[in-house]
C-alpha atoms as a PDB file:
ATOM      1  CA  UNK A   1      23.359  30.038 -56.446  1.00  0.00           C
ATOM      2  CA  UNK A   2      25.820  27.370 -55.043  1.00  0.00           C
ATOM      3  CA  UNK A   3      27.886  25.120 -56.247  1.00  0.00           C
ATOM      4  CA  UNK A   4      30.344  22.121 -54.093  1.00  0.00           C
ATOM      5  CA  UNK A   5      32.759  19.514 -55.745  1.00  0.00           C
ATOM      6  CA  UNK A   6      31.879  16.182 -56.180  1.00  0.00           C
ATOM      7  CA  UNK A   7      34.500  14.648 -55.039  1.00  0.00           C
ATOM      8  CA  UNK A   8      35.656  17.255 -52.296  1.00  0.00           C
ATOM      9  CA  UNK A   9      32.508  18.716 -50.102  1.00  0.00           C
ATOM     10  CA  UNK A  10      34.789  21.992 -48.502  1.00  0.00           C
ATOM     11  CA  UNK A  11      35.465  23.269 -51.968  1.00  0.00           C
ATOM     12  CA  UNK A  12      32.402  25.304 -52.528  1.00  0.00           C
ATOM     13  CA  UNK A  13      31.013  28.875 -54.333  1.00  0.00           C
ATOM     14  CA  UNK A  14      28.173  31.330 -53.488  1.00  0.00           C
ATOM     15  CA  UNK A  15      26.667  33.764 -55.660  1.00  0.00           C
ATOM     16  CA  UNK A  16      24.075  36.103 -54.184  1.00  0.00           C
ATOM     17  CA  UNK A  17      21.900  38.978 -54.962  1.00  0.00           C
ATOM     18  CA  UNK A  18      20.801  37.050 -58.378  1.00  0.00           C
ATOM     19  CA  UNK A  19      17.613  39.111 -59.851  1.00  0.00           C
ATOM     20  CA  UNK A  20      15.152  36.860 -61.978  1.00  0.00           C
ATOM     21  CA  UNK A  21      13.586  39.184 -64.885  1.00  0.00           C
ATOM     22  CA  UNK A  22      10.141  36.848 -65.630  1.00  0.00           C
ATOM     23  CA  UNK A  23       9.929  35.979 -68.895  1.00  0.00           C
ATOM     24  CA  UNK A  24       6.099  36.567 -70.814  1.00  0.00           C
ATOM     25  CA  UNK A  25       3.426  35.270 -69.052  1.00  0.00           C
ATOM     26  CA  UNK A  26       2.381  31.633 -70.183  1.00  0.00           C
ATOM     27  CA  UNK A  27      -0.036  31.186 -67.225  1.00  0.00           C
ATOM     28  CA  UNK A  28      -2.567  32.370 -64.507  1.00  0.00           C
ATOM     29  CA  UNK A  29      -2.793  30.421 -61.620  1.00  0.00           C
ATOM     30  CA  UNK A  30      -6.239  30.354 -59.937  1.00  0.00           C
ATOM     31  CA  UNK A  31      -6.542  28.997 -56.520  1.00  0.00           C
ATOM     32  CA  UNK A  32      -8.375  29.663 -53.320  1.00  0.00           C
ATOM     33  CA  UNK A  33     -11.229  28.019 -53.367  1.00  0.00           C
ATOM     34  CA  UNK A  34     -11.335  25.571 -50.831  1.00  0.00           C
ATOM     35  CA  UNK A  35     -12.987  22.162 -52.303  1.00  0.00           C
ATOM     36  CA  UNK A  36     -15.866  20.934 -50.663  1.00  0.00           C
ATOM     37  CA  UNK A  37     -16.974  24.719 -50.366  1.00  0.00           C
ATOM     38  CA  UNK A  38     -19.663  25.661 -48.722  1.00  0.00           C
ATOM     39  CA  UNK A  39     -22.775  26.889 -51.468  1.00  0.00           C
ATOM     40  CA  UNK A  40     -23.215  30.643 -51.525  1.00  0.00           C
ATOM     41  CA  UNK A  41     -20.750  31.469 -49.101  1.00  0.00           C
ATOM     42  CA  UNK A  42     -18.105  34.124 -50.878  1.00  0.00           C
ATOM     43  CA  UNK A  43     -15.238  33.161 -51.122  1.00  0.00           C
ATOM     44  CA  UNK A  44     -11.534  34.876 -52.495  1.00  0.00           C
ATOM     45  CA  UNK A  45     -10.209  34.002 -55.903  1.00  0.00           C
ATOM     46  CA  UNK A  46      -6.626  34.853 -55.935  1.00  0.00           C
ATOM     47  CA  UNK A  47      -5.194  34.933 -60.295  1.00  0.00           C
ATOM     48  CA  UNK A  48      -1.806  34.672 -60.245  1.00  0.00           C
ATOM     49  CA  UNK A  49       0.273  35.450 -63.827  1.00  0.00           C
ATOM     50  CA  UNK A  50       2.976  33.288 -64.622  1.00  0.00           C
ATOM     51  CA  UNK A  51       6.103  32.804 -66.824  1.00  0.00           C
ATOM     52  CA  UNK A  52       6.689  28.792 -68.682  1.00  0.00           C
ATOM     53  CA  UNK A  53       9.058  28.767 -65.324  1.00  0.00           C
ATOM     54  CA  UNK A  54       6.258  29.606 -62.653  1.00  0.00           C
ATOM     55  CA  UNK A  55       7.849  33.245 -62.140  1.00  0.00           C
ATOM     56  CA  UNK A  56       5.360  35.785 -61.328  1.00  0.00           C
ATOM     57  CA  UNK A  57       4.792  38.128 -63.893  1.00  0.00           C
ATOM     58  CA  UNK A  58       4.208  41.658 -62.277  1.00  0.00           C
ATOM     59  CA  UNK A  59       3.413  43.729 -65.727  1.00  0.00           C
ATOM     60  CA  UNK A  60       0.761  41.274 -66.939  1.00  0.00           C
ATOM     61  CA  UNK A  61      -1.595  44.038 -67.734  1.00  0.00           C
ATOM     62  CA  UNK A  62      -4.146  41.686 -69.815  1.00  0.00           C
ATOM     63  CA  UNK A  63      -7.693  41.198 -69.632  1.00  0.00           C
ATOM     64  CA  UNK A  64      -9.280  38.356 -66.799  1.00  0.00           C
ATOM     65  CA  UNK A  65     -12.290  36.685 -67.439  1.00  0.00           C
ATOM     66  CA  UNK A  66     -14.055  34.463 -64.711  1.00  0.00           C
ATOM     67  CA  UNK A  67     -16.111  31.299 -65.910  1.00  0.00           C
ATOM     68  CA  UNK A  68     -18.095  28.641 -64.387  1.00  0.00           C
ATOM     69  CA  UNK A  69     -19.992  25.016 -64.537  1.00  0.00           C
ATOM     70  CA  UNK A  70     -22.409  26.083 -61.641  1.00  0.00           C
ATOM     71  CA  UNK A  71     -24.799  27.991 -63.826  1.00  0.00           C
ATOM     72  CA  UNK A  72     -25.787  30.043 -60.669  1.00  0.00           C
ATOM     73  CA  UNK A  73     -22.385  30.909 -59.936  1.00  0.00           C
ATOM     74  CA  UNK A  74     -21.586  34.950 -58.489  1.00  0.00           C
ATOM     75  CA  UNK A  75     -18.267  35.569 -60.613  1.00  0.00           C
ATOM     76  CA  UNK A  76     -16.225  38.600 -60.457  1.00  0.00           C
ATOM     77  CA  UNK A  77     -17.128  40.659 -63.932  1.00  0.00           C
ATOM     78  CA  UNK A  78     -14.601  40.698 -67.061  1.00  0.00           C
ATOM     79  CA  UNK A  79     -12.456  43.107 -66.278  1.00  0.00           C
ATOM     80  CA  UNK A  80      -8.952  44.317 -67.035  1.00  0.00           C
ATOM     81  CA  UNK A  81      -6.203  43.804 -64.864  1.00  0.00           C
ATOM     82  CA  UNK A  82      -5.564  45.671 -62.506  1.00  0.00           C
ATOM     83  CA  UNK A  83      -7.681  46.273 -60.708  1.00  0.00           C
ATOM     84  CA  UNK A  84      -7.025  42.921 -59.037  1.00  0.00           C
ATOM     85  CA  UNK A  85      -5.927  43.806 -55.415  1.00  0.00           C
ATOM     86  CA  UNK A  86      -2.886  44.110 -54.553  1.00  0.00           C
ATOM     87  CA  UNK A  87      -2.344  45.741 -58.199  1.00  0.00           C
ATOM     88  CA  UNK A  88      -0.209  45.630 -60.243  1.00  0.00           C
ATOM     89  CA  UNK A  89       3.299  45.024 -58.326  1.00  0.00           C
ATOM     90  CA  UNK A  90       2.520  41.584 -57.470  1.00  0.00           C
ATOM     91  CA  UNK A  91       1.567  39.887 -60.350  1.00  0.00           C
ATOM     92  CA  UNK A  92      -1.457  38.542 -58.338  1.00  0.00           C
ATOM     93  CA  UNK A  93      -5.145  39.450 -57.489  1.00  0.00           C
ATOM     94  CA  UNK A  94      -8.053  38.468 -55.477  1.00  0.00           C
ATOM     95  CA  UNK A  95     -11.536  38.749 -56.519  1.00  0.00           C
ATOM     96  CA  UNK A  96     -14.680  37.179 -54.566  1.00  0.00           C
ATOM     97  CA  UNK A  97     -16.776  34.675 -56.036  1.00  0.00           C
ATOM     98  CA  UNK A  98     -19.945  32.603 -54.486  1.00  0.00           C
ATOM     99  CA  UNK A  99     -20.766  29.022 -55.803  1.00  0.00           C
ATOM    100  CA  UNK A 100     -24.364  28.413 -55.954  1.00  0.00           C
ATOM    101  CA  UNK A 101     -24.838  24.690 -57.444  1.00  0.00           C
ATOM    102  CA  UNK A 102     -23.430  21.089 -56.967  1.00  0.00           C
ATOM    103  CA  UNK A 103     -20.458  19.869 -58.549  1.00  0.00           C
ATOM    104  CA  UNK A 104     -21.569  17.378 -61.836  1.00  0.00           C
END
């Protein structure tokens, strides 16, 4: 963190080295599915957990479930996480997935 004077730019203050403990998570963050996407070509899911402050939250240790509108989607099964890959220092997971349908 920085801070500078207002008035006077040369008076300044540097604190390094600050660790951010993520708060609970409030969120996962799915992305990486490219849109168009090509029908039934696999594809990587990556489910991200998140804090309220977009933190990653590396204990999340809850239970993913993987939904669809294309009724002939190929979804990765229920399952807890980990094992989401890389597990379970990141906080985030990729799966593979194939869309099947057309978009409504």
């Amino acid at each position: 963190m920085s801070a500078t004077d207002t008035v006077t730019g040369t008076i300044t203050g540097v604190q390094a080295g600050i660790v951010v403990t993520p708060a609970t998570v409030k969120t996962l963050v799915v992305s990486g599915i490219p849109s168009p996407t090509v029908a039934a070509v696999a594809g990587n899911v990556t489910v991200t957990a998140t804090d309220a402050y977009g933190n990653r939250v590396s204990s999340y240790l809850g239970t993913i479930h993987f939904a669809s509108s294309d009724p002939a989607a190929v979804l990765p099964r229920t399952t807890p996480s980990p094992p989401l890959t890389p597990a379970p220092t990141s906080s985030a997971g990729t799966s593979s997935s194939r869309l099947r349908g057309r978009s409504p």
